[in-house]
Protein backbone atom coordinates (compact mmCIF):
# COMPACT_ATOMS: atom_id res chain seq x y z
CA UNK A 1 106.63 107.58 75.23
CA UNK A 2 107.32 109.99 78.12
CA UNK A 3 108.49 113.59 78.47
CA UNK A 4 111.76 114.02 80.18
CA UNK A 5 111.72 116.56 82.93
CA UNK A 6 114.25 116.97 85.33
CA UNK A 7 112.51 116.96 88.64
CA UNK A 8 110.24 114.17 87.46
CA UNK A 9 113.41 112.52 86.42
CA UNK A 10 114.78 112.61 89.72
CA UNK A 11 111.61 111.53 91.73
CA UNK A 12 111.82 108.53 89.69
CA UNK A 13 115.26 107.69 90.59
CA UNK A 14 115.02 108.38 94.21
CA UNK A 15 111.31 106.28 94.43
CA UNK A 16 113.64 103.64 92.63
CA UNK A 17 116.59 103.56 94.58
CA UNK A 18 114.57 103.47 97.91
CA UNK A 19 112.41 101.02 95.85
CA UNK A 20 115.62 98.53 95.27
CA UNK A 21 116.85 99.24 98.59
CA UNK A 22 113.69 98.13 100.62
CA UNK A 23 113.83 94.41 99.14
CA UNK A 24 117.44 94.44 100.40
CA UNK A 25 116.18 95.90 103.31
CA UNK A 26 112.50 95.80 104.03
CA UNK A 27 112.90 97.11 107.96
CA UNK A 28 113.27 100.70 105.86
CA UNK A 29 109.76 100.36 104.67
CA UNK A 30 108.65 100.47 108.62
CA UNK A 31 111.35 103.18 109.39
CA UNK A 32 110.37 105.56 106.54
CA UNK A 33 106.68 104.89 106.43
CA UNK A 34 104.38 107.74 107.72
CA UNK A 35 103.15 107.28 111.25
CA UNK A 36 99.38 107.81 112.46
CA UNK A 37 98.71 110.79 114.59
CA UNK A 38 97.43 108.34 117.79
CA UNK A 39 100.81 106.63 117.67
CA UNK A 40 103.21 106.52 120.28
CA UNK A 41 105.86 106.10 118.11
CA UNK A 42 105.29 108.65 115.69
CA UNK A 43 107.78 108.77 113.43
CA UNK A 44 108.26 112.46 112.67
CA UNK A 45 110.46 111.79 109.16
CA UNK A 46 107.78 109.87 107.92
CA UNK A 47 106.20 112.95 107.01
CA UNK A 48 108.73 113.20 104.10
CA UNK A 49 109.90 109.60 103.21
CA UNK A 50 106.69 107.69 102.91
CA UNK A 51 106.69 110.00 99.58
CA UNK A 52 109.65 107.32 98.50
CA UNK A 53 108.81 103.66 99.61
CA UNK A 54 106.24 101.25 98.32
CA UNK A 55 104.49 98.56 99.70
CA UNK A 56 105.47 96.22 96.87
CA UNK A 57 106.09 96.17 93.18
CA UNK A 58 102.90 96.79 91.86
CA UNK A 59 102.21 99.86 94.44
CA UNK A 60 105.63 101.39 92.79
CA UNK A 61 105.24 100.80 89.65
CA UNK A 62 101.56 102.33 88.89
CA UNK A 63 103.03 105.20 91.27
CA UNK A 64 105.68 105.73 88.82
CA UNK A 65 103.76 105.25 86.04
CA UNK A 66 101.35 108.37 86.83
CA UNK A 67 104.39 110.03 88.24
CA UNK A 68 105.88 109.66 84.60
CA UNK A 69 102.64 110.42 82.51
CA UNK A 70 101.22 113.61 84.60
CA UNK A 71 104.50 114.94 86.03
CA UNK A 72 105.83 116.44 83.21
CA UNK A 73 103.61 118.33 82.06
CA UNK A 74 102.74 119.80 85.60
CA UNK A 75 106.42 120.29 85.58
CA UNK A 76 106.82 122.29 82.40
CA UNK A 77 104.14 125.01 83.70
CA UNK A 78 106.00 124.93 86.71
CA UNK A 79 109.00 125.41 85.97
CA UNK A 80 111.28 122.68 88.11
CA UNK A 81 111.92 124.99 91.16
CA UNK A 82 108.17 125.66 92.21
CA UNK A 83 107.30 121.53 90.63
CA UNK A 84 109.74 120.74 93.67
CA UNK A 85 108.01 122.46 95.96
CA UNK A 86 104.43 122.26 95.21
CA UNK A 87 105.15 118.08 95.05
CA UNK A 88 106.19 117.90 98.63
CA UNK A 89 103.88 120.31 99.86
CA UNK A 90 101.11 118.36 98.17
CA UNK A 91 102.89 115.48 99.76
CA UNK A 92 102.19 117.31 102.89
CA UNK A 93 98.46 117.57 102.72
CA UNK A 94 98.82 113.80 101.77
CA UNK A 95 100.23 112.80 105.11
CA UNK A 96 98.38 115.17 107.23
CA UNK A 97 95.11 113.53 106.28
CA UNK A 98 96.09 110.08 105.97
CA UNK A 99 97.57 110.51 109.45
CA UNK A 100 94.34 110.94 111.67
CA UNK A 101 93.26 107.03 110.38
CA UNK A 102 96.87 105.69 110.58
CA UNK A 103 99.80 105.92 108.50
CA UNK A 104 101.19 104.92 104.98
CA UNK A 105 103.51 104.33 102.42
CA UNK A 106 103.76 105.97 98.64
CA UNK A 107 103.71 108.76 96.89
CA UNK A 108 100.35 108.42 95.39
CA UNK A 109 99.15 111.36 97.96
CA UNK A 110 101.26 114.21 96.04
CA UNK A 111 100.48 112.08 92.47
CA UNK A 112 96.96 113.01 93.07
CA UNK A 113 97.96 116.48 93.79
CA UNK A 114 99.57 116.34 90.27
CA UNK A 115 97.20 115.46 88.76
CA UNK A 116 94.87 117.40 90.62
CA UNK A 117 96.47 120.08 89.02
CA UNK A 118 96.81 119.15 85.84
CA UNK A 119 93.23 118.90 85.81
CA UNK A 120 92.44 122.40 86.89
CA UNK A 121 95.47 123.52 84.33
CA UNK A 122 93.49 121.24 81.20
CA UNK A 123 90.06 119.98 82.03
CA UNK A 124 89.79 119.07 78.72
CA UNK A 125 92.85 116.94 78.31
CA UNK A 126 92.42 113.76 77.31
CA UNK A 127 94.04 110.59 78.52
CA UNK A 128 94.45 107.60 76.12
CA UNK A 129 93.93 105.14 78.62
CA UNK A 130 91.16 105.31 80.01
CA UNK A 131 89.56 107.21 77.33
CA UNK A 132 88.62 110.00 79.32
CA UNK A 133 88.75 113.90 79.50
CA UNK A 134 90.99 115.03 82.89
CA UNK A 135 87.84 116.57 84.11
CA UNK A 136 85.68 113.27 84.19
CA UNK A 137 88.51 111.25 85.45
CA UNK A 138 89.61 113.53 88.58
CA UNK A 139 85.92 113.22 89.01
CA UNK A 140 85.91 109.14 89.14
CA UNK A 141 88.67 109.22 91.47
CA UNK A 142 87.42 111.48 93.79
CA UNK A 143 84.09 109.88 93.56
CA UNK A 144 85.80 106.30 94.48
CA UNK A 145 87.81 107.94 97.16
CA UNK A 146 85.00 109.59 99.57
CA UNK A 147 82.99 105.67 98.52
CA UNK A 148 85.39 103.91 99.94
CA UNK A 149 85.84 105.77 102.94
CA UNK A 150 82.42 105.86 103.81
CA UNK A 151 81.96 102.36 103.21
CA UNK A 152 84.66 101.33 105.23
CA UNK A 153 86.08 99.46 102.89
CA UNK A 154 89.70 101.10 102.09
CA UNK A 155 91.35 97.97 100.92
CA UNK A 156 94.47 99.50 102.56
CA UNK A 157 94.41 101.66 100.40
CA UNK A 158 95.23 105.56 101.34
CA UNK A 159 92.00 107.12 100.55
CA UNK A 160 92.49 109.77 103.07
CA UNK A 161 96.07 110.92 101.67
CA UNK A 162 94.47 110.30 98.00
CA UNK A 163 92.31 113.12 98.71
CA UNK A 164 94.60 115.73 101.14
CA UNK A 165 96.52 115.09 98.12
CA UNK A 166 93.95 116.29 95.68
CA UNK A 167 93.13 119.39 97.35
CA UNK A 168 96.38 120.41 97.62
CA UNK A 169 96.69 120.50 94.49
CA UNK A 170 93.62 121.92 93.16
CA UNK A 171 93.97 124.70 95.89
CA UNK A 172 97.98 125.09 94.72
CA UNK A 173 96.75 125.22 90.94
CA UNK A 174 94.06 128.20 91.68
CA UNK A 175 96.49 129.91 94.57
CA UNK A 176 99.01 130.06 91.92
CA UNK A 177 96.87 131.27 89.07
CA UNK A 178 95.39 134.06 91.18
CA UNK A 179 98.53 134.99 93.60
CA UNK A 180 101.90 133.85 91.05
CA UNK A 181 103.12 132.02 93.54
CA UNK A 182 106.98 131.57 94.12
């Protein structure tokens, strides 16, 4: 059902090991989380591990589920050096915008970069479920995203690092294309 790519591969088993290790443990959700920016306590490490902990099963497992379906193929135009490093710098732009509202958890900021890319890489593409072109779905997202942030009504959801995310990506995809990056 899904590609095998090494980097991708390992993402899921470190999001799974932290994932197994926060029901054991659930002060490591607080400890690893990403901090707001007004905080007192900000929680400088954050900036990396919120990429690794969930706020419950279903927030992993649709995490890992995107991770799974778009990663690899991001990954395989990549190459798994520069998928390492455009992830966590996509991660990056993730928790620098979902910091000036508060912080977070998950690694749906740099998914959205992912598939952010993708979608510049293969507009076209088309996803079985929903039966949409990358394009039009992006699109949806995005749409949904910027709603529910100026409606106020986030859900607790991170809206913010959805979109830092995004742009990331999209900026990573063209800088890349233009520049050869790495």
């Amino acid at each position: 059902m899904f590609q095998r790519t090494e980097a991708v591969r390992k993402l899921f088993y470190a999001n799974s090991l932290v994932f197994i290790a926060t029901l054991f443990f659930p002060a490591l959700i607080t400890m690893l989380a990403l901090s707001g920016f007004s905080d007192p306590n900000y929680n400088f490490i954050g900036i990396f591990t919120h990429l690794f902990v969930h706020g419950g099963i279903l927030h992993f497992a649709f995490n890992m589920l995107a991770l799974l379906s778009i990663g690899p193929m991001v990954e395989q135009n990549l190459g798994e050096k520069k998928f390492w490093i455009f992830y966590f710098v996509m991660g990056l732009f993730a928790a620098f915008a979902q910091s000036f509202i508060g912080g977070g958890v998950g690694a749906s900021g740099a998914i959205f970069g992912l598939f952010a890319y993708l979608t510049c890489m293969n507009p076209d593409l088309k996803f079985a479920f929903p039966p949409l072109k990358a394009k039009w779905l992006m699109g949806l997202y995005v749409v949904f995203s910027i709603y529910a942030i100026v409606s106020g009504n986030m859900c607790g959801i991170g809206h913010f690092a959805h979109l830092g995310g995004a742009a990331a990506g999209a900026a990573l995809f063209y800088a890349n294309k233009h520049f050869k990056l790495g």
